[in-house]
Each structure stands twice: as structure tokens, then as C-alpha cells.
C-alpha atoms as a PDB file:
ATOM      1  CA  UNK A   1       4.485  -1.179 -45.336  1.00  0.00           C
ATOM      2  CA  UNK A   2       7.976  -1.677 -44.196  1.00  0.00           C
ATOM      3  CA  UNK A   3       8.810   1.619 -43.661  1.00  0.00           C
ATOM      4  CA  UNK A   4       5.189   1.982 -41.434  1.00  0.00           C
ATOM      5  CA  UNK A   5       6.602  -1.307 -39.203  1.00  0.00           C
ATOM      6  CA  UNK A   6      10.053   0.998 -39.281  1.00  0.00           C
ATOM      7  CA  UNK A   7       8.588   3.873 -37.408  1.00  0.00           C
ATOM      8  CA  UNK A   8       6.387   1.938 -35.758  1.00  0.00           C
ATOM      9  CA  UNK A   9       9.411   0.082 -34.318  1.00  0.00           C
ATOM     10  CA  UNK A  10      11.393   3.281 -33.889  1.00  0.00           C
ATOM     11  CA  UNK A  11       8.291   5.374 -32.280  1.00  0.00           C
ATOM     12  CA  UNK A  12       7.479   2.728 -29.367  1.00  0.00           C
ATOM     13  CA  UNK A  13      10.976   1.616 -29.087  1.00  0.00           C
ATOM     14  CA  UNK A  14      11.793   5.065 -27.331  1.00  0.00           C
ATOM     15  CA  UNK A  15       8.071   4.582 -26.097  1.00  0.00           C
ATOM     16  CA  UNK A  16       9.604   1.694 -24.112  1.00  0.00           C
ATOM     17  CA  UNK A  17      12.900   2.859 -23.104  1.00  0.00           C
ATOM     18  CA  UNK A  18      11.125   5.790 -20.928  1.00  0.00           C
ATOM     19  CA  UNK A  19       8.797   3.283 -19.767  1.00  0.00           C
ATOM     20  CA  UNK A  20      11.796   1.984 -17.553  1.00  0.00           C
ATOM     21  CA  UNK A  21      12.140   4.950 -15.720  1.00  0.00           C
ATOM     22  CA  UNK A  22       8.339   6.165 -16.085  1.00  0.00           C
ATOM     23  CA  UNK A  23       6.546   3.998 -14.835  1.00  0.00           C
ATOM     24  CA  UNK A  24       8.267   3.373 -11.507  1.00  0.00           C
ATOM     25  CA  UNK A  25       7.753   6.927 -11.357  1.00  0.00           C
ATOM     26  CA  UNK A  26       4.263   7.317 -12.170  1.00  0.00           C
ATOM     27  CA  UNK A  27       3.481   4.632 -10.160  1.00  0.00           C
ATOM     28  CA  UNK A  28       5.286   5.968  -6.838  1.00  0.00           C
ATOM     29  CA  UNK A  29       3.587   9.371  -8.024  1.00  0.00           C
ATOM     30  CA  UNK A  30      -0.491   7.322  -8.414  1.00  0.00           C
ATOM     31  CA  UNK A  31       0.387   5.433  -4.723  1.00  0.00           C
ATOM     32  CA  UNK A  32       1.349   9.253  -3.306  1.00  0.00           C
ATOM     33  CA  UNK A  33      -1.986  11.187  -5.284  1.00  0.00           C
ATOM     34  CA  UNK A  34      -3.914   8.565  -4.482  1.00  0.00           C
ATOM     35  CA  UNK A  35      -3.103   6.288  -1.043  1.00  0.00           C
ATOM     36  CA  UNK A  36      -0.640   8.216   1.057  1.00  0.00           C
ATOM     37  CA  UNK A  37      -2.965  10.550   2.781  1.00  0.00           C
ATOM     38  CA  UNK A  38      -5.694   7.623   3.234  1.00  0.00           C
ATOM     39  CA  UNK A  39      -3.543   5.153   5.105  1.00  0.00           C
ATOM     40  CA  UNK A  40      -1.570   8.246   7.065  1.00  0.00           C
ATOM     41  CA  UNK A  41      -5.196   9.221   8.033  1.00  0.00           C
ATOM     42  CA  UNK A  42      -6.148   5.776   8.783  1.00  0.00           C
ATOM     43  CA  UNK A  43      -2.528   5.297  10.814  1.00  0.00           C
ATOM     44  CA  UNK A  44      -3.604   8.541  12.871  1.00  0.00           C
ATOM     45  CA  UNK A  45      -7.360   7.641  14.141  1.00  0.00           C
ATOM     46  CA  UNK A  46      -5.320   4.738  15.505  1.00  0.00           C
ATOM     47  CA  UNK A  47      -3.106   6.114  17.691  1.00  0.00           C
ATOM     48  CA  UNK A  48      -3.399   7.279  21.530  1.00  0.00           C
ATOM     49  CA  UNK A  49      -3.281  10.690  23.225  1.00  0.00           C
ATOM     50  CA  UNK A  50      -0.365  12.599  23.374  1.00  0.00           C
ATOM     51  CA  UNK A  51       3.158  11.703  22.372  1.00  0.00           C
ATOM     52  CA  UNK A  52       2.648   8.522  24.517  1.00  0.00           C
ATOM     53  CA  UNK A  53      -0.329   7.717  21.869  1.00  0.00           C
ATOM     54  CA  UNK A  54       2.536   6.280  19.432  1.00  0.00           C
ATOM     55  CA  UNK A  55       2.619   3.341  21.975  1.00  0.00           C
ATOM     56  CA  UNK A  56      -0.695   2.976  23.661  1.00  0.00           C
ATOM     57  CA  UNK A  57      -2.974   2.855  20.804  1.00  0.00           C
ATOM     58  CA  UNK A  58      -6.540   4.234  20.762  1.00  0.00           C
ATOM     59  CA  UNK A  59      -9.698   1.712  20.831  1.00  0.00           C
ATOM     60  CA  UNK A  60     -10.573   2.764  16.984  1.00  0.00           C
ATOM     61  CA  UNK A  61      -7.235   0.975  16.401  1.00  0.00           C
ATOM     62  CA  UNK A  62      -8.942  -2.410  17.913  1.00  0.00           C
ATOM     63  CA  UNK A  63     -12.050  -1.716  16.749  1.00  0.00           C
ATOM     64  CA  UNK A  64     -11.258  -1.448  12.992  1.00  0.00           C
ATOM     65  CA  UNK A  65      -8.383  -4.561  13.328  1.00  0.00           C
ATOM     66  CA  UNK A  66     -10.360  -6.596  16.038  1.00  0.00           C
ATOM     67  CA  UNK A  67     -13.685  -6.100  15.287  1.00  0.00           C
ATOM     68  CA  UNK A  68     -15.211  -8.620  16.883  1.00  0.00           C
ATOM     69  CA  UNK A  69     -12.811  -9.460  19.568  1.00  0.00           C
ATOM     70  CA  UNK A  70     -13.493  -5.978  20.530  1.00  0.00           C
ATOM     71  CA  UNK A  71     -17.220  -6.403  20.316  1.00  0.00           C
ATOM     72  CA  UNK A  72     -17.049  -9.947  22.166  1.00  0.00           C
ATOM     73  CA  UNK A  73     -15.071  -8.357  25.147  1.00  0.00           C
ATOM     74  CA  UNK A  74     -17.085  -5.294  25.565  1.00  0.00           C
ATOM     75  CA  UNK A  75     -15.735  -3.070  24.267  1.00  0.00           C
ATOM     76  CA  UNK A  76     -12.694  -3.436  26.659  1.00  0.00           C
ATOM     77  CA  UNK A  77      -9.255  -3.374  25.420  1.00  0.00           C
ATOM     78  CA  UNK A  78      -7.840  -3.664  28.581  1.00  0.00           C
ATOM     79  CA  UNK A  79      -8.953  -7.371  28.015  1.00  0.00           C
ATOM     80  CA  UNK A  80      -6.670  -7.878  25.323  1.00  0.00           C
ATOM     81  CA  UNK A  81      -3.174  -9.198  25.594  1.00  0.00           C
ATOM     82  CA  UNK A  82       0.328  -8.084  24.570  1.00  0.00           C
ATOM     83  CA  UNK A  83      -0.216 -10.238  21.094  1.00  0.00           C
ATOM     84  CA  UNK A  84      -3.402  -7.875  20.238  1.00  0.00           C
ATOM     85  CA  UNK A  85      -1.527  -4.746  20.885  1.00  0.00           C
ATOM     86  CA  UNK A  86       1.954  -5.820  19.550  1.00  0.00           C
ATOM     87  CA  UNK A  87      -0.908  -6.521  15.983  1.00  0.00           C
ATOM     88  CA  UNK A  88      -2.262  -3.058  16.332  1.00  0.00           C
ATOM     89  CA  UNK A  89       1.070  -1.248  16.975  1.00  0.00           C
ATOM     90  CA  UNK A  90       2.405  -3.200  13.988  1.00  0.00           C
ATOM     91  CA  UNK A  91      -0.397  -2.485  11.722  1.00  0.00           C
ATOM     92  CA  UNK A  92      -0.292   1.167  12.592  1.00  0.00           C
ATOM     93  CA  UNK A  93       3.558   1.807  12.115  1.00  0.00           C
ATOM     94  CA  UNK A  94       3.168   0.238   8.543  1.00  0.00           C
ATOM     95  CA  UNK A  95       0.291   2.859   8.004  1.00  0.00           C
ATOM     96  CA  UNK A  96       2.728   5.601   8.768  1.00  0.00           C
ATOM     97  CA  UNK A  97       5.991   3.842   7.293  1.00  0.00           C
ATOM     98  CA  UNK A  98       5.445   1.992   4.387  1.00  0.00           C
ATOM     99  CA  UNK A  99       3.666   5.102   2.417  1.00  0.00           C
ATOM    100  CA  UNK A 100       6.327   6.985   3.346  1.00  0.00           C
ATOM    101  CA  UNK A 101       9.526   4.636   2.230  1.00  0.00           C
ATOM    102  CA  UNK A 102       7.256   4.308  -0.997  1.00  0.00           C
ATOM    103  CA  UNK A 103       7.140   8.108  -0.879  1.00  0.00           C
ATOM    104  CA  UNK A 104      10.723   8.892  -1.224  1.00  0.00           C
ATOM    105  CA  UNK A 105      11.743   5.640  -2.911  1.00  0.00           C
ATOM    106  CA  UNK A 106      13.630   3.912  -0.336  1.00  0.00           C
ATOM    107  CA  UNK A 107      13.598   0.229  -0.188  1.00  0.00           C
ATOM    108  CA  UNK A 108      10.854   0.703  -2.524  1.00  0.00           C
ATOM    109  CA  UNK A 109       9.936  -3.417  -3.615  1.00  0.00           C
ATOM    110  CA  UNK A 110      10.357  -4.311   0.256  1.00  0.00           C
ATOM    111  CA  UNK A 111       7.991  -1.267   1.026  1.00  0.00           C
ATOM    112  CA  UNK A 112       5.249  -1.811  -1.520  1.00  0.00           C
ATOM    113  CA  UNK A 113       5.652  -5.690  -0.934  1.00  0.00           C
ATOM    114  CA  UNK A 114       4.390  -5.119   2.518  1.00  0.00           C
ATOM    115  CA  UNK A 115       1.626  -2.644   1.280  1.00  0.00           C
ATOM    116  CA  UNK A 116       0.296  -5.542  -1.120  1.00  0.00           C
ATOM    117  CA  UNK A 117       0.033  -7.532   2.011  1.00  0.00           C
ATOM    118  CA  UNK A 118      -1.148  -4.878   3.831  1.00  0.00           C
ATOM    119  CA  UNK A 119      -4.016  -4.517   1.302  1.00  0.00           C
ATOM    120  CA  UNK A 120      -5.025  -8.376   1.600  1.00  0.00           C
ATOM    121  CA  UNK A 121      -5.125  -7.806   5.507  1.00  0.00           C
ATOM    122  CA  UNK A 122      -6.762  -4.986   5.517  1.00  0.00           C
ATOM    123  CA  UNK A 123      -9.304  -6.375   2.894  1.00  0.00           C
ATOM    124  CA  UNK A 124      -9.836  -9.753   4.595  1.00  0.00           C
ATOM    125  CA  UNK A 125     -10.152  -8.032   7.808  1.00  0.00           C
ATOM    126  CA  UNK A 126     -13.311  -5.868   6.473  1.00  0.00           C
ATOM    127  CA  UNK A 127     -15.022  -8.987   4.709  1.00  0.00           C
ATOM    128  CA  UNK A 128     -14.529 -11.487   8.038  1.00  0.00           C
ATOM    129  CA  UNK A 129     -14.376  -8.470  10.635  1.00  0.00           C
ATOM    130  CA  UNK A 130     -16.672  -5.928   9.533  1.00  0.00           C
ATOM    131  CA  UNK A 131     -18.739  -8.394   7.506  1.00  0.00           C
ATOM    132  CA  UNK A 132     -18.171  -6.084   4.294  1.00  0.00           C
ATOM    133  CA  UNK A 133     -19.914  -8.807   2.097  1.00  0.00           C
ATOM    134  CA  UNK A 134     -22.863  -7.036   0.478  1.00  0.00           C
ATOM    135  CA  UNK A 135     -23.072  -7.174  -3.152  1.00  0.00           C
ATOM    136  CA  UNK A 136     -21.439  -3.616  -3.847  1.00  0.00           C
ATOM    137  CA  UNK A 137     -19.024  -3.399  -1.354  1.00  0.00           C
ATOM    138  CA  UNK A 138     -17.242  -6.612  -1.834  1.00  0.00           C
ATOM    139  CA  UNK A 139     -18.548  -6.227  -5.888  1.00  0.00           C
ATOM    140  CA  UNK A 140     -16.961  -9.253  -8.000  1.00  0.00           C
ATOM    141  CA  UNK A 141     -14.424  -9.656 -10.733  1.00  0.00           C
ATOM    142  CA  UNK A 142     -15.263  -9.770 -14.365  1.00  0.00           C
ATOM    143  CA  UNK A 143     -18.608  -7.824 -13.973  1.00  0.00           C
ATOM    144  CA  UNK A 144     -20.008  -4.708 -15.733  1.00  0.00           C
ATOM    145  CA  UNK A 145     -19.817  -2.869 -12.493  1.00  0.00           C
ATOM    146  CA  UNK A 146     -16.574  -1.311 -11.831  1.00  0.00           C
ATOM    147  CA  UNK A 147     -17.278   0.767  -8.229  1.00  0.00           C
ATOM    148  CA  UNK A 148     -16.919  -2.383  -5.495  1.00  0.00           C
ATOM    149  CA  UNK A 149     -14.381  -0.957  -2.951  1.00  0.00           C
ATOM    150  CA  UNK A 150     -12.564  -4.415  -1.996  1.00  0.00           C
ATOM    151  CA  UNK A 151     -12.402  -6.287  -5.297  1.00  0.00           C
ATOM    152  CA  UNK A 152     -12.179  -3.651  -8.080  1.00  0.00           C
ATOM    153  CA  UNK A 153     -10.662  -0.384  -6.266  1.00  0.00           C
ATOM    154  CA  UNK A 154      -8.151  -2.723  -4.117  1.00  0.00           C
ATOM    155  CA  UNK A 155      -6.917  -4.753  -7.180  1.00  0.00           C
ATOM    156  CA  UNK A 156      -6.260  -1.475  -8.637  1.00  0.00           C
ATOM    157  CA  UNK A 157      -3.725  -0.497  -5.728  1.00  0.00           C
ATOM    158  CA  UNK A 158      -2.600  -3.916  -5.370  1.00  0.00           C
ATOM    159  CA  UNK A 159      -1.198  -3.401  -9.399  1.00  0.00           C
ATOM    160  CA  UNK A 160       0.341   0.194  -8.855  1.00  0.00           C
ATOM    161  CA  UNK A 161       2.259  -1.834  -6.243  1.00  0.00           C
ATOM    162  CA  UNK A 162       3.150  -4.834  -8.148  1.00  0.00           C
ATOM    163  CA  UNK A 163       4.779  -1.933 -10.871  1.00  0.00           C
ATOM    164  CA  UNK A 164       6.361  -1.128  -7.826  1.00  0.00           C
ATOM    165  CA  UNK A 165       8.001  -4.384  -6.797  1.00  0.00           C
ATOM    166  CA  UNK A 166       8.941  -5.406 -10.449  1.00  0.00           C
ATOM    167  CA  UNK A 167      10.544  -2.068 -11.552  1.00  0.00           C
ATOM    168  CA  UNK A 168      11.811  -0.713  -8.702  1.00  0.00           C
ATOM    169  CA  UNK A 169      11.274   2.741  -7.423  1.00  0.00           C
ATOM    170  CA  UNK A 170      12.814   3.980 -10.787  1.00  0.00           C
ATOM    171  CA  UNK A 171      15.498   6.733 -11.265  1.00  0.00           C
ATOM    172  CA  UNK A 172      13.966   9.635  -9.195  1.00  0.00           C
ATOM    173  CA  UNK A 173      14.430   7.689  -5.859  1.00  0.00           C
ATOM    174  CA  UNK A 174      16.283   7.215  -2.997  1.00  0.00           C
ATOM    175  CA  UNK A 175      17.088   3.283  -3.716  1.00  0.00           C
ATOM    176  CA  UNK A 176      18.998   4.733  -7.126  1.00  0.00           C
ATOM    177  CA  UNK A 177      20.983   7.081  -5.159  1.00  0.00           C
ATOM    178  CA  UNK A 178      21.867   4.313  -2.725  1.00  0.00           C
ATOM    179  CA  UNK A 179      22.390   1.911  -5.976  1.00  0.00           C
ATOM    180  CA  UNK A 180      24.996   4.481  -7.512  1.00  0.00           C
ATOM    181  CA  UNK A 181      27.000   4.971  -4.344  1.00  0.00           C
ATOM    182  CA  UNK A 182      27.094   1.428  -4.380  1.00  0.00           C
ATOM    183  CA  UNK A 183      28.441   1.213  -7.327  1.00  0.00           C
ATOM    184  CA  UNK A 184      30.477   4.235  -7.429  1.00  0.00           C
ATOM    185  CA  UNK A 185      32.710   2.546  -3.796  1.00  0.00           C
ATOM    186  CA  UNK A 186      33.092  -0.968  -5.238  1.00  0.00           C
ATOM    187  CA  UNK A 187      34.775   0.528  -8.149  1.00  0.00           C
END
């Protein structure tokens, strides 16, 4: 029995000394399979015509972060204020820009910090917006039914990013590069 615990012991104990520079990586590689190319999408049907379209964003922008504002004014933008637009902007750089630090591992925690709250925007704003409350869609926690966009599929990004902001981007990243030249001058 003792030697089982031994290379038991041995076995995961090199298990867990690549999990310190796996997971970070798996996790960066999940977000990128799995989320980069939906919120750079998303970020895209938000912006304006043109090059100028980076600035002046497009009324699908409103309509899927104002919702009803939008509705309640017509359909109008020109009806909203700077605040709205300085919201959409925002909202639509951090489509395009957090992904991307994520991406290539730079400033990774920051990055996938914002993301979670990204993810609790974006989720609140589809339940009180878009009135995403039906039974499936919003689905519950602790039931036998695993398929709910908001509650089950969002958790699931909201922990590939919480690996993210505990670990680190791991040692195939930009922030270790930084973090060894760092190093390497105060020496």
C-alpha cells in the first residue's frame, strides 16, 4: 500500500507541476477556440460605416446595449446623449481588445478581469434588456438541464476566466516575457 500512495504521490505530483503552466495555457487556448471569434463578431455588427465606423457606432450597437432606450425613443439614436455613445464605444472596444490581450497573453488577469465583467453586463443586459427570462434561455443552476445560454454556458466562460485571473496567462505569453525582462534589468 505504501508503495501505491508512493507513485500515486510521484505520478500527480508532476501531474501538478505542469498544471502551473497548463492550465493558463489551456485556458487562454478554450477562451481563443471558443469566445474570440464570438465577441470580435459581436464587436463588428457594432460598429459604423467606413473607417469613421470605429467612432460613430451603428444602431445594432444601441439596440443590443440599449434595448429599450432604443425602443422608447424610436428607434432614434440621434436622441441619445454623449453618455449612451461614450457606453457603446466602450463596450465595443472591449469586444475587440480584451479577446485580443487575452489572445497573446498580455496583461492577461486585468484582461480577463474585465471579460468576467463583461460577461455579467452582457448577461444582465439580455435578462433586463432583451427580457431573456424564459425557462431555457436563462435555465437555472443545480438542474438536470445543462443547455441554458446565460446561467450554465456563461458560468462556464466566467471559470475559464477566473483560471485566467488566478494563474496568470502562464509561460507561453506575453506577460512572462515582460516578467523576465523585468527581472533580467533589476538584476
Amino acid at each position: 500500500m505504501h508503495a501505491l500512495v508512493t507513485i500515486h504521490n510521484a505520478v500527480f505530483g508532476l501531474v501538478e507541476k505542469a498544471g502551473t503552466w497548463v492550465l493558463p495555457l489551456a485556458a487562454r487556448f478554450v477562451f481563443a477556440a471558443t469566445l474570440l471569434l464570438y465577441y470580435w463578431n459581436s464587436g463588428l455588427t457594432k460598429l459604423g460605416d467606413g473607417i469613421l465606423g470605429l467612432f460613430s457606432p451603428s444602431i445594432g450597437a444601441y439596440s443590443q446595449i440599449f434595448p429599450k432606450q432604443l425602443e422608447a425613443a424610436g428607434y432614434d439614436v440621434s436622441q441619445f446623449g454623449i453618455f449612451h455613445q461614450l457606453v457603446v464605444l466602450a463596450g465595443t472596444y472591449a469586444e475587440f481588445i480584451l479577446p485580443l490581450l487575452i489572445l497573446l497573453g498580455l496583461f492577461t488577469r486585468l484582461a480577463a478581469l474585465g471579460m468576467i465583467g463583461f460577461v455579467i453586463v452582457q448577461s444582465l443586459t439580455d435578462v433586463i434588456g432583451h427580457n431573456a427570462t424564459d425557462a431555457k434561455t436563462l435555465g437555472a443552476l443545480f438542474d438536470r438541464f445543462p443547455d441554458s445560454i446565460i446561467l450554465d454556458q456563461r458560468l462556464f466562460w466566467v471559470f475559464v476566466l477566473a483560471v485566467l485571473v488566478i494563474k496568470g496567462a502562464g509561460a507561453l505569453s506575453l506577460d512572462r516575457i515582460i516578467k523576465r525582462r523585468l527581472e533580467t534589468e533589476a538584476m
